[in-house]
Protein backbone atom coordinates (compact mmCIF):
# COMPACT_ATOMS: atom_id res chain seq x y z
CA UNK A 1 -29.00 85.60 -149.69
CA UNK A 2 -32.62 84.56 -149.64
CA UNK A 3 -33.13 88.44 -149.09
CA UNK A 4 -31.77 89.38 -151.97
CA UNK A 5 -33.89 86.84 -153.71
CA UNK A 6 -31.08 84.63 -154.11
CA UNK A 7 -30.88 80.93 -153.19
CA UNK A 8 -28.69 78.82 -152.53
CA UNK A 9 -28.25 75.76 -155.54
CA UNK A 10 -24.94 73.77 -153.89
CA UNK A 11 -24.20 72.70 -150.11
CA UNK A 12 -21.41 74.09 -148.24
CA UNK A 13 -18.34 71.68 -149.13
CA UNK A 14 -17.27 69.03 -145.93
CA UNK A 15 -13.58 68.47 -144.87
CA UNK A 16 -13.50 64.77 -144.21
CA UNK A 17 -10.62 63.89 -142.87
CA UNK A 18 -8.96 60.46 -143.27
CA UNK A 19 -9.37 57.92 -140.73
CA UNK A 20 -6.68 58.21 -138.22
CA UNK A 21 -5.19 61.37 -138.28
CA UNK A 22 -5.75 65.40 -138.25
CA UNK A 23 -6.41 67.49 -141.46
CA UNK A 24 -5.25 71.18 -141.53
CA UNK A 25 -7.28 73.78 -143.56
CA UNK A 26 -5.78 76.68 -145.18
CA UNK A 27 -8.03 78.74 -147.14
CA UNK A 28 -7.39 81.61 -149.59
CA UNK A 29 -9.32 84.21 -150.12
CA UNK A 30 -10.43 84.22 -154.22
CA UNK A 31 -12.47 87.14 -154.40
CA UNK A 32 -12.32 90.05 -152.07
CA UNK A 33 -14.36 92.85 -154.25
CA UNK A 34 -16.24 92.83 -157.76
CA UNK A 35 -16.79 95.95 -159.93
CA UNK A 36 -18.53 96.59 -163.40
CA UNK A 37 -15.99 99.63 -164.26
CA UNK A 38 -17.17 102.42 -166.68
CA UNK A 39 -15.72 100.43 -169.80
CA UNK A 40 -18.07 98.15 -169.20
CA UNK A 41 -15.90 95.24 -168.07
CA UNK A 42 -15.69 93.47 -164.74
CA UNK A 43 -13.20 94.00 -162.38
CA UNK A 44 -12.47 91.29 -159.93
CA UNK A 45 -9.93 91.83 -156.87
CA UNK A 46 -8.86 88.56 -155.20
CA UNK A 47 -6.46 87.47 -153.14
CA UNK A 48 -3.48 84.20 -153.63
CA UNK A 49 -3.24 84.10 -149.06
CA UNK A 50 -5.34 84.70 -146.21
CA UNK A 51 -4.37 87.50 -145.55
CA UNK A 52 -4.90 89.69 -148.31
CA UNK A 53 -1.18 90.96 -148.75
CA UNK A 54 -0.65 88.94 -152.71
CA UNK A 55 -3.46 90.82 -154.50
CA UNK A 56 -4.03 90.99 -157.97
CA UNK A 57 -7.05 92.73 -160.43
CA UNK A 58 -8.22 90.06 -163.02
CA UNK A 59 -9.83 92.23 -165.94
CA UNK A 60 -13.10 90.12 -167.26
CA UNK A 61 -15.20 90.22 -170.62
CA UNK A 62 -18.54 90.51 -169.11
CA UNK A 63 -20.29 88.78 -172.47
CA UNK A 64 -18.26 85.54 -172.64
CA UNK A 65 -16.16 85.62 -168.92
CA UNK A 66 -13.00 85.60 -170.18
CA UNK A 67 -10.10 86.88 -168.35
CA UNK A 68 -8.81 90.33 -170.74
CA UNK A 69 -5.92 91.27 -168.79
CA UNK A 70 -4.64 90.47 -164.71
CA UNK A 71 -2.39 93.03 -162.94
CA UNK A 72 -0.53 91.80 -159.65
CA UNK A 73 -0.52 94.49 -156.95
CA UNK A 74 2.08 95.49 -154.21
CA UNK A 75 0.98 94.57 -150.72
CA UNK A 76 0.66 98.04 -149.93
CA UNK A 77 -1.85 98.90 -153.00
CA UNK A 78 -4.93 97.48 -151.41
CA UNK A 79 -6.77 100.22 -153.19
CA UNK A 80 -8.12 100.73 -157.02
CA UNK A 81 -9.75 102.72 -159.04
CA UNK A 82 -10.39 102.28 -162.25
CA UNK A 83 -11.18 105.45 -165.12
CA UNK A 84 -13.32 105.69 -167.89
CA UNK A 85 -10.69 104.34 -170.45
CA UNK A 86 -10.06 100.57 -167.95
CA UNK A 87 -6.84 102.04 -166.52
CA UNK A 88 -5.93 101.13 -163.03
CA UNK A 89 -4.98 103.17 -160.31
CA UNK A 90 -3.92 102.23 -157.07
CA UNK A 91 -3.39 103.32 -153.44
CA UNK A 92 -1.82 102.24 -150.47
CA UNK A 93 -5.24 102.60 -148.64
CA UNK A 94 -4.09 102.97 -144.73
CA UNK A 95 -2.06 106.22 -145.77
CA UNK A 96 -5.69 107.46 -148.04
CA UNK A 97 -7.55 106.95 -144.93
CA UNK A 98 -4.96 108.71 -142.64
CA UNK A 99 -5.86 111.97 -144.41
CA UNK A 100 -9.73 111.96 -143.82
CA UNK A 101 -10.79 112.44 -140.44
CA UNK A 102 -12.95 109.19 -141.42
CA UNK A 103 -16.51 108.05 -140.02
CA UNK A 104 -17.65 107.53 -136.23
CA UNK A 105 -16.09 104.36 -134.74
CA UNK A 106 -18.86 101.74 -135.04
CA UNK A 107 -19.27 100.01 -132.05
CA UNK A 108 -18.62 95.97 -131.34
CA UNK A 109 -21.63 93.84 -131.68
CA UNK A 110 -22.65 91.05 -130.42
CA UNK A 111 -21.12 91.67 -127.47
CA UNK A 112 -20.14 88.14 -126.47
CA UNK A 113 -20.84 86.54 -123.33
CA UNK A 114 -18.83 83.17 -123.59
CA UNK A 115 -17.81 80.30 -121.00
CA UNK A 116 -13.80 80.29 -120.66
CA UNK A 117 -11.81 76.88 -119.89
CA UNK A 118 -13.37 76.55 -116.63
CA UNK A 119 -16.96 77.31 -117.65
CA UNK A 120 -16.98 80.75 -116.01
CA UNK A 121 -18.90 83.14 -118.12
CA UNK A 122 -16.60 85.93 -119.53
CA UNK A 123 -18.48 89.00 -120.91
CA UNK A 124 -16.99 92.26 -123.41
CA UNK A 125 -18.00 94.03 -121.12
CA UNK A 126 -14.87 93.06 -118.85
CA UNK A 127 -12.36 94.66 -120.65
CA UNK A 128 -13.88 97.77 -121.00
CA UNK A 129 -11.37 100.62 -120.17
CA UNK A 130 -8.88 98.60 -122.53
CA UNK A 131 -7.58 98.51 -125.69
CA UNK A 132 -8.70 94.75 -127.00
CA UNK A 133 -7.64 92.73 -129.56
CA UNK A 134 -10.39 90.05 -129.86
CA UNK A 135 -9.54 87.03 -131.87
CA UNK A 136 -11.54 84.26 -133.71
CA UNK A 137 -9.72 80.96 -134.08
CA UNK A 138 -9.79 77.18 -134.23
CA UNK A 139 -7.53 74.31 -133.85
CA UNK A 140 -7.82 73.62 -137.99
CA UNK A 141 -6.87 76.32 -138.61
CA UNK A 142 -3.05 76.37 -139.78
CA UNK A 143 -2.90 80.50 -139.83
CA UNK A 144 -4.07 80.38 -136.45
CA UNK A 145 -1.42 77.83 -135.37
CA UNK A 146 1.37 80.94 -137.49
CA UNK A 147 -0.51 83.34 -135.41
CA UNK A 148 -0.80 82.69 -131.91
CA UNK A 149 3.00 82.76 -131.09
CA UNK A 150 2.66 86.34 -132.28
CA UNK A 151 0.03 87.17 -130.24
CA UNK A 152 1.58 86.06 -126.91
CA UNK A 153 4.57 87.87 -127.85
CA UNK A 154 2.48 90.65 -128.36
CA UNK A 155 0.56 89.96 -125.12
CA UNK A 156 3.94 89.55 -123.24
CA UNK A 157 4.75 93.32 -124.57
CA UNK A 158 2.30 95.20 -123.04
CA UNK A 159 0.69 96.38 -119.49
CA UNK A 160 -2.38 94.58 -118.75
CA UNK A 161 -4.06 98.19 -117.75
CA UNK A 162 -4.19 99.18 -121.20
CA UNK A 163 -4.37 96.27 -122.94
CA UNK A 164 -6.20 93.00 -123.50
CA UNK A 165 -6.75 90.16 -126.03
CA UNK A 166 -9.04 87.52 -125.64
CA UNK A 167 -9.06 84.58 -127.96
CA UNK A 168 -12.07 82.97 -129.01
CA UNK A 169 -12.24 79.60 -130.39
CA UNK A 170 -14.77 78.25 -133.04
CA UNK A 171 -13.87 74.59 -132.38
CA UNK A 172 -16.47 72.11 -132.15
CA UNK A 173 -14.90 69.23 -131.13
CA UNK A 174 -13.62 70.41 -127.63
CA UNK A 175 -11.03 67.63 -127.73
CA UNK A 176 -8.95 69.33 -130.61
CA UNK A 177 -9.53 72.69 -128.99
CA UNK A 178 -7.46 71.40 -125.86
CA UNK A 179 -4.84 69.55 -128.04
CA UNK A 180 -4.58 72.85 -129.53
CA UNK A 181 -3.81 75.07 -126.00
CA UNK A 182 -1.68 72.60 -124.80
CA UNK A 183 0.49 72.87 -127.66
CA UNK A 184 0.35 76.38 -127.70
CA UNK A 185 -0.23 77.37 -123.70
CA UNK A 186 -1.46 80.79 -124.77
CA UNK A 187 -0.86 83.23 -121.89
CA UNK A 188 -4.22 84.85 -122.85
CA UNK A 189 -7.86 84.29 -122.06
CA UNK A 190 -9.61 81.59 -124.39
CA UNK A 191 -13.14 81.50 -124.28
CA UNK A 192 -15.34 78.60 -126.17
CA UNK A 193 -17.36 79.54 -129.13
CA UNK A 194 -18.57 76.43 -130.18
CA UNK A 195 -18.84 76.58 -133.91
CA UNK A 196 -21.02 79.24 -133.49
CA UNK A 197 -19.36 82.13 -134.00
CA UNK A 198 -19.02 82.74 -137.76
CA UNK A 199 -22.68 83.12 -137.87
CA UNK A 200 -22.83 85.06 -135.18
CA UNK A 201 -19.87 87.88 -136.65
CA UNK A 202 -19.92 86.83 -140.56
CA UNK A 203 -16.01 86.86 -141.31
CA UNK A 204 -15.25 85.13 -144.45
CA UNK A 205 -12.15 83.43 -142.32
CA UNK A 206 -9.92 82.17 -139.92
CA UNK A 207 -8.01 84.27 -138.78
CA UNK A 208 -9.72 87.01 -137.70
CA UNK A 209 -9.08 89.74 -135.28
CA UNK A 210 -11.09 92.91 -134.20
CA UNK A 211 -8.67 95.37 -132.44
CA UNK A 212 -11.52 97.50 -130.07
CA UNK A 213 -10.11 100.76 -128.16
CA UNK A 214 -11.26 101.09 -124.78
CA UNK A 215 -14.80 102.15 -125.29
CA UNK A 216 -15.35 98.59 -127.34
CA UNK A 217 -15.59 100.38 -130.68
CA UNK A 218 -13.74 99.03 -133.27
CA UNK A 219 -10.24 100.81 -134.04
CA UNK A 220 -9.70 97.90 -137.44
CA UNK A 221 -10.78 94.15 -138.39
CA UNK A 222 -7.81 91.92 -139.37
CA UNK A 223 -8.60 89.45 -141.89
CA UNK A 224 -6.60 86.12 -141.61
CA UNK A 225 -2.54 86.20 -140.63
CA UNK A 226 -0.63 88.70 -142.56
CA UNK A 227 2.90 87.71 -140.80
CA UNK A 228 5.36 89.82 -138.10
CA UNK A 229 4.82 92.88 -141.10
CA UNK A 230 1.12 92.49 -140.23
CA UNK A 231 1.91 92.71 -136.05
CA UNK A 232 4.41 95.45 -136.63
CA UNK A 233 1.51 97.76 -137.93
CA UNK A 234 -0.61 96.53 -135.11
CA UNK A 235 1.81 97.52 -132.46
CA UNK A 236 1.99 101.04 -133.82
CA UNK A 237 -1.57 101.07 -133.67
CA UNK A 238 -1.94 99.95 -130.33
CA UNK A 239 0.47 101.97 -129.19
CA UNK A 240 -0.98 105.24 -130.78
CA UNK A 241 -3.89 104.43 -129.06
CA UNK A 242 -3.20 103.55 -125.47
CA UNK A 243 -1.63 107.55 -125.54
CA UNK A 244 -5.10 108.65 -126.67
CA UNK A 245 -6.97 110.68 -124.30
């Protein structure tokens, strides 16, 4: 922000939990994109879950802020577009993209170099040659807790020659992290991030997954838990791309 010439003017909020026992967190997204449209009102996408699938458009007077019109979207119609008159149109954006041969894959970075459970450092560069699914979670996180019985299903599915998934936790209080595992007893690698990962890879979230093909550029980012819908897509993906040449 500062260079954009912005400041900051409020702190980022705490979660105090009360004495004695464990608070969850489960954000929401509120925003996701803003647009002045060619009417000259502002167009504000947002989200009601984490993982983006309950989307609506809020429709904004830009002279006094208040809300004109809000249209709820299908999961599917995660793109808009908006003509010169303020009508919406929308797309289901994965079948848009389908049809362009779309940009160079960008590659993964920072590639991490993290200690795992035993304090052995495990680098990106040891999955190369795989498909990877590399996940940011933390103990907090409820999603996460929805999420990881997916992923060793998922996991449990595949041959460990084409595929990987390593999950990386942005606990800071180690204690909780290990509650966490033993609850969970992923049967994938879990390396320690140690609260710093968010600045390190900027997601607005947790959840969030970066599915890598086997030359650690990324195939698609997965923002928060979007449910066994959400995994079914990602299998098809993986799949399409373990058959690449």
């Amino acid at each position: 922000t500062a260079q954009r010439g912005l400041f900051r003017t409020e702190p980022d909020p705490e979660f105090l939990p009360p004495k004695g026992r464990d608070i969850g967190v489960r954000d929401a997204l509120v925003n996701v994109a803003l647009v002045l449209g060619p009417d000259g009102r502002l167009y504000a996408l947002g989200s009601d879950d984490s993982g983006a699938t309950k989307l609506r458009v809020d429709v904004l007077d830009t002279a006094s802020g208040a809300i004109l019109a809000t249209r709820h979207l299908g999961a599917r119609e995660t793109a808009v577009a908006v003509d010169p008159r303020g009508r919406l149109v929308t797309f289901d954006a994965d079948s848009l993209l389908g049809q362009s041969a779309g940009p160079e894959r960008e590659t993964f970075t920072p590639a991490f170099a993290l200690p795992d459970l035993h304090g052995d450092t495990v680098a990106l560069a040891r999955f190369a040659g795989k498909v990877t699914l590399v996940n940011f979670w933390a103990s907090w996180c409820d999603p996460c807790r929805e999420e990881f019985p997916h992923m060793a299903q998922l996991y449990s599915e595949l041959d460990r020659k084409d595929f990987e998934i390593v999950a990386i936790s942005d606990d800071v209080d180690r204690g909780k992290m290990a509650a966490f595992l033993r609850a969970y007893r992923p049967p994938f690698p879990i390396l320690v991030g140690g609260g710093r990962m968010k600045q390190a890879y900027h997601y607005r979230g947790l959840p969030y997954s970066v599915l890598l093909d086997r030359r650690g550029r990324i195939i698609e980012r997965i923002f928060g838990f979007g449910g066994a819908a959400e995994f079914s897509k990602l299998r098809r993906t993986i799949a399409n791309e373990v058959r690449a040449p």
